[in-house]
Structure formats: structure tokens, C-alpha cells
PDB file of N, CA and C in Angstrom:
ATOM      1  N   UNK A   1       0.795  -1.180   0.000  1.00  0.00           N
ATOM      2  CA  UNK A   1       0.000   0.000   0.000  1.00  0.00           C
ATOM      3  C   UNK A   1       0.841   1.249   0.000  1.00  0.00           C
ATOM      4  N   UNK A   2       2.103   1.320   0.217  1.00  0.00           N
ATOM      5  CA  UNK A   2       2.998   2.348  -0.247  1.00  0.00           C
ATOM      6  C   UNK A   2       3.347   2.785  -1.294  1.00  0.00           C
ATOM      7  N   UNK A   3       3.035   4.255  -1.747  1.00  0.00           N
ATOM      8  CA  UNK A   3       3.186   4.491  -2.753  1.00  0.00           C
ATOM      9  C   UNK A   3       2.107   5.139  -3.426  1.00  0.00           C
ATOM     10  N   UNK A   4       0.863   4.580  -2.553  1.00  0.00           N
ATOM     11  CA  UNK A   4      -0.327   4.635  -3.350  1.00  0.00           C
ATOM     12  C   UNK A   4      -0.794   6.325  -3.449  1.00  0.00           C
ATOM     13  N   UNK A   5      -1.444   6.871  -3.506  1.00  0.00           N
ATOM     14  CA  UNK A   5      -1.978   8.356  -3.556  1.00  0.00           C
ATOM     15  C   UNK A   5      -3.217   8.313  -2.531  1.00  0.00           C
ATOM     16  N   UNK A   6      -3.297   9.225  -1.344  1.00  0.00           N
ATOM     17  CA  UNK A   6      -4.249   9.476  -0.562  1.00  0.00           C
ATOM     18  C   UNK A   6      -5.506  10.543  -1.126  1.00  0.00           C
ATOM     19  N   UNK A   7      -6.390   9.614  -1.670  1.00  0.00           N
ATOM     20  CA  UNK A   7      -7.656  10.502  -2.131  1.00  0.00           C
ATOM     21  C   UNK A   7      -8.638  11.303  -1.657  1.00  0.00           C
ATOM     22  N   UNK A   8      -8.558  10.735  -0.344  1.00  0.00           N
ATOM     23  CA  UNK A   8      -9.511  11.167   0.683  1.00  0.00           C
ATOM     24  C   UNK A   8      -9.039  12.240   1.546  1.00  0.00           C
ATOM     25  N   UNK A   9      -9.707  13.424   1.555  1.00  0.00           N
ATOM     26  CA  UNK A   9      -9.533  14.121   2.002  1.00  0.00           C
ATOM     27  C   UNK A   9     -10.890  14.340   3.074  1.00  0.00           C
ATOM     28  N   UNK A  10     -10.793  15.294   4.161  1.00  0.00           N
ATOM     29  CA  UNK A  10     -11.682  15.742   4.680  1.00  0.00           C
ATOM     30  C   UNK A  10     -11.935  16.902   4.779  1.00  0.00           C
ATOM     31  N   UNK A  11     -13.343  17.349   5.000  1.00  0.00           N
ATOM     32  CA  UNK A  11     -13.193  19.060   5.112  1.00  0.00           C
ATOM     33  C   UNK A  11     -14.229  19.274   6.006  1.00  0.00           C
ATOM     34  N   UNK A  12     -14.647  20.352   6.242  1.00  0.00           N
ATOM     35  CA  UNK A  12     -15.569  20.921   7.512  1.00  0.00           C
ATOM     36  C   UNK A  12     -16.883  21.082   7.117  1.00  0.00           C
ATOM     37  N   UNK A  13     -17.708  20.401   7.438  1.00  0.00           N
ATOM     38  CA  UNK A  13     -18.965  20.906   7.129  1.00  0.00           C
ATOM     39  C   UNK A  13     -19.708  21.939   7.453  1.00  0.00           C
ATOM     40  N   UNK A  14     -20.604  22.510   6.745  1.00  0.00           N
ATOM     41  CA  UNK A  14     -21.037  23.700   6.143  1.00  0.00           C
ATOM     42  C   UNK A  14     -22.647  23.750   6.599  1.00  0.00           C
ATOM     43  N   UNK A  15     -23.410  24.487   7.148  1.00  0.00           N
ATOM     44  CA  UNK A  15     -24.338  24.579   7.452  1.00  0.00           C
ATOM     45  C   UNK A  15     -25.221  24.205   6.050  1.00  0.00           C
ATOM     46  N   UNK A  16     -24.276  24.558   4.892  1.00  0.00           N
ATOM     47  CA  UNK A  16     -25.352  23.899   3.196  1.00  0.00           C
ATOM     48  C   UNK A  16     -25.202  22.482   2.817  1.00  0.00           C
ATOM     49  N   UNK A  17     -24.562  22.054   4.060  1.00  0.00           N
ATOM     50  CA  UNK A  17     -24.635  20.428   3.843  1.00  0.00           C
ATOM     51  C   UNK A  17     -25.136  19.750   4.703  1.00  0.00           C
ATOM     52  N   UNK A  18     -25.879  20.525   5.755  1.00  0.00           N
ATOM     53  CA  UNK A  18     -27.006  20.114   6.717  1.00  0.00           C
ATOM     54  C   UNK A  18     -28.129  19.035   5.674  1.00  0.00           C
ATOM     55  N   UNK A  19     -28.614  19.713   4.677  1.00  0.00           N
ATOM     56  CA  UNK A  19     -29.480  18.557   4.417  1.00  0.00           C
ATOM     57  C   UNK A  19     -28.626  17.267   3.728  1.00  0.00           C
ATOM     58  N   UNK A  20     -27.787  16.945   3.204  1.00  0.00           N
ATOM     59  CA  UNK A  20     -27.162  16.071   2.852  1.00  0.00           C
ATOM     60  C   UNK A  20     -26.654  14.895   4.294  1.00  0.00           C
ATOM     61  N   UNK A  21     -25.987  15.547   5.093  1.00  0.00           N
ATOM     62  CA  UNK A  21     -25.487  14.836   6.258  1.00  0.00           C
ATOM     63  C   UNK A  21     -27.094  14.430   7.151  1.00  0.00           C
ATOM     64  N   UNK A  22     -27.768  15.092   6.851  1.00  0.00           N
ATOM     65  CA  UNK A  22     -28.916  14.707   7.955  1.00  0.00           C
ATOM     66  C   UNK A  22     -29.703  13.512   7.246  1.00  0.00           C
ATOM     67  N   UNK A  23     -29.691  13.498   5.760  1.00  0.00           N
ATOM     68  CA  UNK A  23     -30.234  12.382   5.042  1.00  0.00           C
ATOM     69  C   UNK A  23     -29.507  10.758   5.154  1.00  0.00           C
ATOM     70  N   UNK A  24     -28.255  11.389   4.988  1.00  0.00           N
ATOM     71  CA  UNK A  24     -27.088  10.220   5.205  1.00  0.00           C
ATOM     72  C   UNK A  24     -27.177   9.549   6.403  1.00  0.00           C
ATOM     73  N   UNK A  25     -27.182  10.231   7.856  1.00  0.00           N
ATOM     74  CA  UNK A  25     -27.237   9.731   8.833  1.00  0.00           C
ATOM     75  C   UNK A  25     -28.986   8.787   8.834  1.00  0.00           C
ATOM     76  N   UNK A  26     -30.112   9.301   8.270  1.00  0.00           N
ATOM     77  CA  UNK A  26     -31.363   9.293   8.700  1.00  0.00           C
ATOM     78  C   UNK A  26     -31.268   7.653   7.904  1.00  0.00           C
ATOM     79  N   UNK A  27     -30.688   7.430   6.826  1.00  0.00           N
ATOM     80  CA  UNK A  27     -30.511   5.971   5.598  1.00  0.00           C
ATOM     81  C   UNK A  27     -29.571   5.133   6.869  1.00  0.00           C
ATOM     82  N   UNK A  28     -28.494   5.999   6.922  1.00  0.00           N
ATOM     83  CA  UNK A  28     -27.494   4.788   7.981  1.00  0.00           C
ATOM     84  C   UNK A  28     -28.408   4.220   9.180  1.00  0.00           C
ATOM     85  N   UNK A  29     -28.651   5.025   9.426  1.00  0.00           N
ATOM     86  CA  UNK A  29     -29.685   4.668  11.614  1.00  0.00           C
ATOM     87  C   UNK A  29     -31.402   3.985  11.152  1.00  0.00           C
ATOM     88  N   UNK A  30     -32.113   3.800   9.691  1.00  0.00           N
ATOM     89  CA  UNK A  30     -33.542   3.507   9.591  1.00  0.00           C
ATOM     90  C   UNK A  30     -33.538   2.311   9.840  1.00  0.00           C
ATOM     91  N   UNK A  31     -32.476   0.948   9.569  1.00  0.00           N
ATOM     92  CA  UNK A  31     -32.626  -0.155  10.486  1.00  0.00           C
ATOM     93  C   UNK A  31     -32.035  -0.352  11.581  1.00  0.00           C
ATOM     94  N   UNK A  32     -31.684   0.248  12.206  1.00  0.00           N
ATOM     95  CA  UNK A  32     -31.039   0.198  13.889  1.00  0.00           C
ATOM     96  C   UNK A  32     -32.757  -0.016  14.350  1.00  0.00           C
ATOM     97  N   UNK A  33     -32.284  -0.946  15.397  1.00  0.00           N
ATOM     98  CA  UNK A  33     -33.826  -1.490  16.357  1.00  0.00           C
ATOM     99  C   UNK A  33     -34.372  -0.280  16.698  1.00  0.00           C
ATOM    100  N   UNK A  34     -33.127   0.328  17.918  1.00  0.00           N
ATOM    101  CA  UNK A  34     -33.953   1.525  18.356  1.00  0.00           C
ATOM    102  C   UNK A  34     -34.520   2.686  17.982  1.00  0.00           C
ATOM    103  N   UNK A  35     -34.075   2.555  16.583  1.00  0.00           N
ATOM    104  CA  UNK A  35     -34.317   3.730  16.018  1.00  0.00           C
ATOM    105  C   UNK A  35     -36.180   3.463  15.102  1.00  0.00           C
ATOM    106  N   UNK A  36     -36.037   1.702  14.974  1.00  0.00           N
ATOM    107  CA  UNK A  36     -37.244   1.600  14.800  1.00  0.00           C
ATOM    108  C   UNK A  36     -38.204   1.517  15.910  1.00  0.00           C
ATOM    109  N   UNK A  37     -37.907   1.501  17.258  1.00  0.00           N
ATOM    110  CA  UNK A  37     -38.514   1.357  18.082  1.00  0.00           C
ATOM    111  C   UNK A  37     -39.496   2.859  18.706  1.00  0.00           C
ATOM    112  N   UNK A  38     -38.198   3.973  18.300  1.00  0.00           N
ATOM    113  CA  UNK A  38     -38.278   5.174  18.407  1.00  0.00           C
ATOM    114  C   UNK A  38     -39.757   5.877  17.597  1.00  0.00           C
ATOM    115  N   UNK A  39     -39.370   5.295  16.398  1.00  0.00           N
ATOM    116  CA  UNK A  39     -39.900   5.721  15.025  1.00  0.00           C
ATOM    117  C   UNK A  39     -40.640   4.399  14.296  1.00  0.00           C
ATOM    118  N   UNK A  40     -41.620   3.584  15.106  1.00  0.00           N
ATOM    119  CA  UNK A  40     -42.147   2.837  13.856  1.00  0.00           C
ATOM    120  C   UNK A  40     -42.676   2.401  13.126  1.00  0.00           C
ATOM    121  N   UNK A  41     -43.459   3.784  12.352  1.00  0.00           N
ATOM    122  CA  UNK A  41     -44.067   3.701  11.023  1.00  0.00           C
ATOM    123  C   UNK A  41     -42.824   3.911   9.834  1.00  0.00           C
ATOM    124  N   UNK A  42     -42.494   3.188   9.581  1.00  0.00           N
ATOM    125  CA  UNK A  42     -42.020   2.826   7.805  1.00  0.00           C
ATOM    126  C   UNK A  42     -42.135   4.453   6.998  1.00  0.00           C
ATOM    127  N   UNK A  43     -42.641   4.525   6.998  1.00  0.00           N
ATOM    128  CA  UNK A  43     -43.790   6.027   5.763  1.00  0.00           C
ATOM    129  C   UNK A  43     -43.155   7.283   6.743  1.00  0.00           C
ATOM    130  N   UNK A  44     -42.730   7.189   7.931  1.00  0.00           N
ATOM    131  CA  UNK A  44     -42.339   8.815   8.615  1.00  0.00           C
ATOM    132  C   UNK A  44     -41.043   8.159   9.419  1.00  0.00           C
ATOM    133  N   UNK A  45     -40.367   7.613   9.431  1.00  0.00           N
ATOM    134  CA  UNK A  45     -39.477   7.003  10.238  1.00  0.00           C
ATOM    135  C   UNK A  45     -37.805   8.090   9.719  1.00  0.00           C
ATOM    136  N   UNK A  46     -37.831   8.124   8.360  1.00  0.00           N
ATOM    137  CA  UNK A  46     -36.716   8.807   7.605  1.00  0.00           C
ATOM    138  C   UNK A  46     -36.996  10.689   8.361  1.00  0.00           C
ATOM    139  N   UNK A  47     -38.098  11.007   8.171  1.00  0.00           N
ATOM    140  CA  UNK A  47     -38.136  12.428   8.434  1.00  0.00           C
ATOM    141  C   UNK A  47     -38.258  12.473   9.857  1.00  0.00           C
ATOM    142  N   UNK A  48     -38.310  11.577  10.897  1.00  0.00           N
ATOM    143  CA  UNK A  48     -38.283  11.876  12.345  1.00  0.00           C
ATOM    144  C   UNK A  48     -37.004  11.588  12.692  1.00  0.00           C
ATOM    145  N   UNK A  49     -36.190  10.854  11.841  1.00  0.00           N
ATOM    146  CA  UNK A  49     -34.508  10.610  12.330  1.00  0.00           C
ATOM    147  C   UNK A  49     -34.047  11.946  11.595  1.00  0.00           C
ATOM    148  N   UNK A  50     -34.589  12.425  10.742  1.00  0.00           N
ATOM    149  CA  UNK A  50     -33.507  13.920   9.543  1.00  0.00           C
ATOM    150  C   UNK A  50     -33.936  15.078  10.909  1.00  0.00           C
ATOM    151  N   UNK A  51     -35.260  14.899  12.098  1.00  0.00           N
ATOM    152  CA  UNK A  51     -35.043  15.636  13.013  1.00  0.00           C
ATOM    153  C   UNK A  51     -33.796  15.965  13.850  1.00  0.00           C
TER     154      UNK A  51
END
């Protein structure tokens, strides 16, 4: 793996990437138990985790 080129960079998020990161997290956490336990209707479960 030496040698290779580091592509990944990171940077700071931006209050204009609030809706992007809040969608991402809301897809990652919709099958976690508790999160269905929290939230579980299917049909509103995505927009009560993007809370």
C-alpha cells in the first residue's frame, strides 16, 4: 500500500450540507432497532430521524 496516492480528504462541514449529512445519517440509523422502536411507522421514520 505504499506508494499509493491518498484521495480522501476531509473538510468541515457547512451549514449547506445540513441537508445532505442529515439524510445520510437518517438511511445509515432507519434499520437500527432503536431507532425503529423510536420511530415505527415505515412512511415517517426517515423524516423523524432527519429531526
Amino acid at each position: 500500500m505504499s506508494g499509493m496516492p491518498k484521495i480522501n480528504a476531509t473538510t468541515k462541514a457547512t451549514s449547506g450540507d445540513a441537508e445532505t449529512i442529515s439524510r445520510t445519517l437518517a438511511l445509515a440509523f432507519d434499520d437500527d432497532p432503536m431507532m425503529r422502536w423510536f420511530f415505527p411507522e415505515d412512511t415517517t421514520r426517515e423524516a423523524g430521524l432527519r429531526r
